[in-house]
N, C-alpha and C. Protein backbone atom coordinates (compact mmCIF):
# COMPACT_ATOMS: atom_id res chain seq x y z
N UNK A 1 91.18 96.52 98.21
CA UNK A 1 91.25 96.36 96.77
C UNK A 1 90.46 95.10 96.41
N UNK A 2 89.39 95.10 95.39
CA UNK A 2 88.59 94.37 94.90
C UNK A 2 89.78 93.03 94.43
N UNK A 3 89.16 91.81 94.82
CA UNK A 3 90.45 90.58 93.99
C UNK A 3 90.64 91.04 92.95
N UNK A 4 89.66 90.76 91.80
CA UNK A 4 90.28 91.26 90.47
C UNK A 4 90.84 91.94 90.42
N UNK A 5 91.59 93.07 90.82
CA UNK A 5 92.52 93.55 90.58
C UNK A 5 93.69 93.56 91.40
N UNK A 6 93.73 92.84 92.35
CA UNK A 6 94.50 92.07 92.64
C UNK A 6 95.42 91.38 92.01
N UNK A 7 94.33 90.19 91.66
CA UNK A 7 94.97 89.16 90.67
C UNK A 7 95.69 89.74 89.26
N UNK A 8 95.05 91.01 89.01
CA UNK A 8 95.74 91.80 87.86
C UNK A 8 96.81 92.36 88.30
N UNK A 9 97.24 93.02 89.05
CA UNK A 9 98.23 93.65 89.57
C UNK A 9 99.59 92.50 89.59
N UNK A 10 98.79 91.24 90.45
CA UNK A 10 99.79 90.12 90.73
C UNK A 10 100.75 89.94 89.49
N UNK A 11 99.57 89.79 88.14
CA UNK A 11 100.03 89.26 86.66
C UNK A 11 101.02 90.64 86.24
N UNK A 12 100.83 91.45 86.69
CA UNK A 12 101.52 92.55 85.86
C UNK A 12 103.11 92.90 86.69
N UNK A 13 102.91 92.47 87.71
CA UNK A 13 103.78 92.61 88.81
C UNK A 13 105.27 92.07 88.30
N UNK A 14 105.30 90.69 87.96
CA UNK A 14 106.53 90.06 87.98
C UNK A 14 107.22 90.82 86.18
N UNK A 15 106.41 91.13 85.42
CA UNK A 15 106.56 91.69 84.04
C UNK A 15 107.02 93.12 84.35
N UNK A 16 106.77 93.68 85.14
CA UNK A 16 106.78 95.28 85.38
C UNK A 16 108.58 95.39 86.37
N UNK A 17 108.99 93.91 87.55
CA UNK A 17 110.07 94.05 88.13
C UNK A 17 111.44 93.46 87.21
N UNK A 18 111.15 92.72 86.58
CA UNK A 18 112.08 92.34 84.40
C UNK A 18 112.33 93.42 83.64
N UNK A 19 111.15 94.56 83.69
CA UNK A 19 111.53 95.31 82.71
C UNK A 19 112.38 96.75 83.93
N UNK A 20 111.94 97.00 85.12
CA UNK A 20 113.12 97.88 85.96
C UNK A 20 114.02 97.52 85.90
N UNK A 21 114.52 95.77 85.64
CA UNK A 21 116.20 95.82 86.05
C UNK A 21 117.10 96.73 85.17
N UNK A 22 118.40 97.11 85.27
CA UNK A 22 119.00 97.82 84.55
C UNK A 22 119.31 96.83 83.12
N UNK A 23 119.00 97.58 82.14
CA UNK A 23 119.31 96.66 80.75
C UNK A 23 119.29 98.28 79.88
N UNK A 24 119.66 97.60 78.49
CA UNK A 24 120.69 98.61 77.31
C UNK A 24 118.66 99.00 76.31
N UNK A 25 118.56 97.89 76.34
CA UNK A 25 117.36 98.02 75.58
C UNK A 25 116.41 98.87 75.60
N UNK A 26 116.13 99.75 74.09
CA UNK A 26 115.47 100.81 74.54
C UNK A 26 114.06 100.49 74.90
N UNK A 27 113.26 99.54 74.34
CA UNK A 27 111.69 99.27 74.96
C UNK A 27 111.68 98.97 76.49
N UNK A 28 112.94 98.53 76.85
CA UNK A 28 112.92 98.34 78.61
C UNK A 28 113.13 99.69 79.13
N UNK A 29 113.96 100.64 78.70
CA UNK A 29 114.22 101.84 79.24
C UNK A 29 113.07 102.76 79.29
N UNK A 30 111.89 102.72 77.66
CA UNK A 30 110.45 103.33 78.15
C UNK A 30 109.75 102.47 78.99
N UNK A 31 109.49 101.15 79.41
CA UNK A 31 109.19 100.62 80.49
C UNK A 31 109.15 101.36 81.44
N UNK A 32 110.64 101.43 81.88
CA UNK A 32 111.20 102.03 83.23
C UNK A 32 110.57 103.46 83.44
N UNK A 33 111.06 104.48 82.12
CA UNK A 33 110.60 106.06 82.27
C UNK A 33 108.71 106.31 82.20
N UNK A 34 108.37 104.60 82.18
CA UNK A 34 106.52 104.99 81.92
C UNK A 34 106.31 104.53 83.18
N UNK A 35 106.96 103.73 84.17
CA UNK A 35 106.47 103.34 85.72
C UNK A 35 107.18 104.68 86.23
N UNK A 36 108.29 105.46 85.99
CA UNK A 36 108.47 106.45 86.80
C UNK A 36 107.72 107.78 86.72
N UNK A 37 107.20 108.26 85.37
CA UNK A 37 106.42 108.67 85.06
C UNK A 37 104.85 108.90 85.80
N UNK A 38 104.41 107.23 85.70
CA UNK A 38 103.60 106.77 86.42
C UNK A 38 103.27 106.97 87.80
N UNK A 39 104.27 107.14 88.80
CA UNK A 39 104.32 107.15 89.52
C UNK A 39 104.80 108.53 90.27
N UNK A 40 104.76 109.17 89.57
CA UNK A 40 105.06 110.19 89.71
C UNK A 40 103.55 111.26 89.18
N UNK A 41 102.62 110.95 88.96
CA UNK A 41 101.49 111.42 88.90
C UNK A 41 100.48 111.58 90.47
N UNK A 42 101.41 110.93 91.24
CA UNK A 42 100.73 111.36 93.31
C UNK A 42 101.05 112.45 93.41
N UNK A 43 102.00 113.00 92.78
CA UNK A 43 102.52 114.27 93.40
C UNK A 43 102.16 115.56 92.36
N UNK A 44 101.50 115.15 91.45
CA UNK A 44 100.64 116.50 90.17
C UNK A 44 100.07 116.80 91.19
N UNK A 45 99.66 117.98 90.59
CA UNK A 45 98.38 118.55 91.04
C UNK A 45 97.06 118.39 90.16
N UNK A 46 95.91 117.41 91.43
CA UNK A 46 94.34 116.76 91.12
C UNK A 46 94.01 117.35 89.52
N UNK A 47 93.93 118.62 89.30
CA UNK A 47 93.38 118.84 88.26
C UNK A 47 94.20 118.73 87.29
N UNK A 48 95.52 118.42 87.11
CA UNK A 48 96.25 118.36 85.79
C UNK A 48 96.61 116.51 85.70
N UNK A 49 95.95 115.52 86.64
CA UNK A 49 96.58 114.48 86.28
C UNK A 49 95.83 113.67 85.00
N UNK A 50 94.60 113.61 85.11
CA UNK A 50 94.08 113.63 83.63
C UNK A 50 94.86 113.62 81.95
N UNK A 51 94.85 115.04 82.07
CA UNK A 51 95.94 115.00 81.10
C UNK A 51 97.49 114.80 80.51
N UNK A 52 98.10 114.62 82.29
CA UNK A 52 98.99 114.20 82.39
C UNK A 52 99.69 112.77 81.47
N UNK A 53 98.47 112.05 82.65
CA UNK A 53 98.82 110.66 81.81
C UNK A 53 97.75 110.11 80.36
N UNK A 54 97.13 111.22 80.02
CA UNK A 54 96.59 111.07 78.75
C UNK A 54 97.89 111.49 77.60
N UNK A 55 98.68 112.52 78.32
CA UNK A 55 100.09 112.68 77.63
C UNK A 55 101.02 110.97 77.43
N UNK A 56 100.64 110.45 78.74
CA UNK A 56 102.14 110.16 78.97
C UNK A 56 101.64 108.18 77.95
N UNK A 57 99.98 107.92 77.84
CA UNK A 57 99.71 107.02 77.47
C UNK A 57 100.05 107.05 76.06
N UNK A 58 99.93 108.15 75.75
CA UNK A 58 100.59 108.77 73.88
C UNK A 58 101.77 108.61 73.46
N UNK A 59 102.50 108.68 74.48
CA UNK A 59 104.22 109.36 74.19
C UNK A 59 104.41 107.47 74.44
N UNK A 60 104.00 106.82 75.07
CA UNK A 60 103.89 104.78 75.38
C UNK A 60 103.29 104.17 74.68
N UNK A 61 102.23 104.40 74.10
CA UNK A 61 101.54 103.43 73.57
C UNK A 61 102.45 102.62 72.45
N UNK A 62 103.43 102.83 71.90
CA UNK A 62 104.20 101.85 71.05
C UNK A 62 104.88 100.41 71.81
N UNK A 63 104.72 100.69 73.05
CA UNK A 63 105.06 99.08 73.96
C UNK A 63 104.17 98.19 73.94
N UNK A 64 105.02 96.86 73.18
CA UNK A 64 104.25 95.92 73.13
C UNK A 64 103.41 95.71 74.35
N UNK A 65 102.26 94.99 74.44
CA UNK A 65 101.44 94.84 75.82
C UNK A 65 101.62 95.22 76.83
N UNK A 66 101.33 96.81 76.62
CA UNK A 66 101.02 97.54 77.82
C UNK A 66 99.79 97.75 77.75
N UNK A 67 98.93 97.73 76.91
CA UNK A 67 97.36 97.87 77.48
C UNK A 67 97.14 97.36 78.74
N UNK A 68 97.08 96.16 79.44
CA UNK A 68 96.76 95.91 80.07
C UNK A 68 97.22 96.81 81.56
N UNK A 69 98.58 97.21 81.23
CA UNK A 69 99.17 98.35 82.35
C UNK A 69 97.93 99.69 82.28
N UNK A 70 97.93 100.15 81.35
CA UNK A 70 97.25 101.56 80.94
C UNK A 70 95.87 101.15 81.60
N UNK A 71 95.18 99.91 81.19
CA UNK A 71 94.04 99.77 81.29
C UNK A 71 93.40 99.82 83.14
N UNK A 72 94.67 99.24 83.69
CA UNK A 72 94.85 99.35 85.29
C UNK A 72 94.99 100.86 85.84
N UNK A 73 95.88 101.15 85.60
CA UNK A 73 95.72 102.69 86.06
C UNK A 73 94.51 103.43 85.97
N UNK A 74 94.19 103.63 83.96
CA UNK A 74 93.42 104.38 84.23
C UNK A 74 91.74 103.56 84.97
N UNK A 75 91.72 102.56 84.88
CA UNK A 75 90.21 102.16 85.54
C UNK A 75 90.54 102.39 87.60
N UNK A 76 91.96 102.14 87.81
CA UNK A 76 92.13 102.26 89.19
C UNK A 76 91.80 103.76 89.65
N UNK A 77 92.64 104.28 88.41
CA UNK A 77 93.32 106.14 89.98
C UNK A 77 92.82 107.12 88.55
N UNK A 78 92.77 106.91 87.56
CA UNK A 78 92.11 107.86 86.59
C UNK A 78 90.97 108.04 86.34
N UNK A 79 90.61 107.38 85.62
CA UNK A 79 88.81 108.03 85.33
C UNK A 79 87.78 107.14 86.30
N UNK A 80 87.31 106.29 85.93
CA UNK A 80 86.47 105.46 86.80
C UNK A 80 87.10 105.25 88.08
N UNK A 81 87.57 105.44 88.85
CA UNK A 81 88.72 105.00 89.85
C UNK A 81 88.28 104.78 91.16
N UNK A 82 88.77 103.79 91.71
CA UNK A 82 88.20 103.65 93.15
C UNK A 82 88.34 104.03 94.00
N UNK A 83 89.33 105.25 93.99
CA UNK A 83 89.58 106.46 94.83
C UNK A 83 89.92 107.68 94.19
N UNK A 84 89.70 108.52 95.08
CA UNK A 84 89.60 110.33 94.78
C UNK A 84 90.81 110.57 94.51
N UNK A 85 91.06 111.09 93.08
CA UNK A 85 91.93 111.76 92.09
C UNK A 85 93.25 112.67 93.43
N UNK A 86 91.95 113.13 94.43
CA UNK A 86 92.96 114.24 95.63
C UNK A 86 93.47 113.07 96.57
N UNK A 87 93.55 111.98 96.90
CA UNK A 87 94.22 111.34 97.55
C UNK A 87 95.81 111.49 97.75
């Protein structure tokens, strides 16, 4: 993995394990259901993940500063990505 994104990952890292803990709050709870979500796009199938998380960036985008999350994914494992979609 290139540093820069590294160092991005690092920054997003400690913000991303605050918003999993268990809490009442609903912007923490789409947190939680957009990393499980998220992560749960290894196991689509190659040709539907595209739209998958073009769904799932729609149904999120009302969380305060998550661009920078969205912007990681999709430059990592979505469109431009530094590895094959079939991984």
């Amino acid at each position: 993995m290139p540093l820069s994104q590294w160092k991005r990952q690092k920054q997003l890292s400690p913000r991303l394990k605050d918003c999993l803990s268990a809490h009442d709050d609903p912007n923490e709870i789409d947190i939680r259901n957009l990393y499980k979500k998220t992560a749960a796009l290894a196991f689509m199938p190659p040709t539907a993940v595209k739209d998958l998380w073009s769904q799932t960036t729609d149904e999120y985008d009302t969380i305060n500063g998550i661009s920078p999350f969205f912007d990681y994914v999709t430059e990592t494992w979505i469109e431009d990505s530094l590895f094959d979609i079939s991984l």
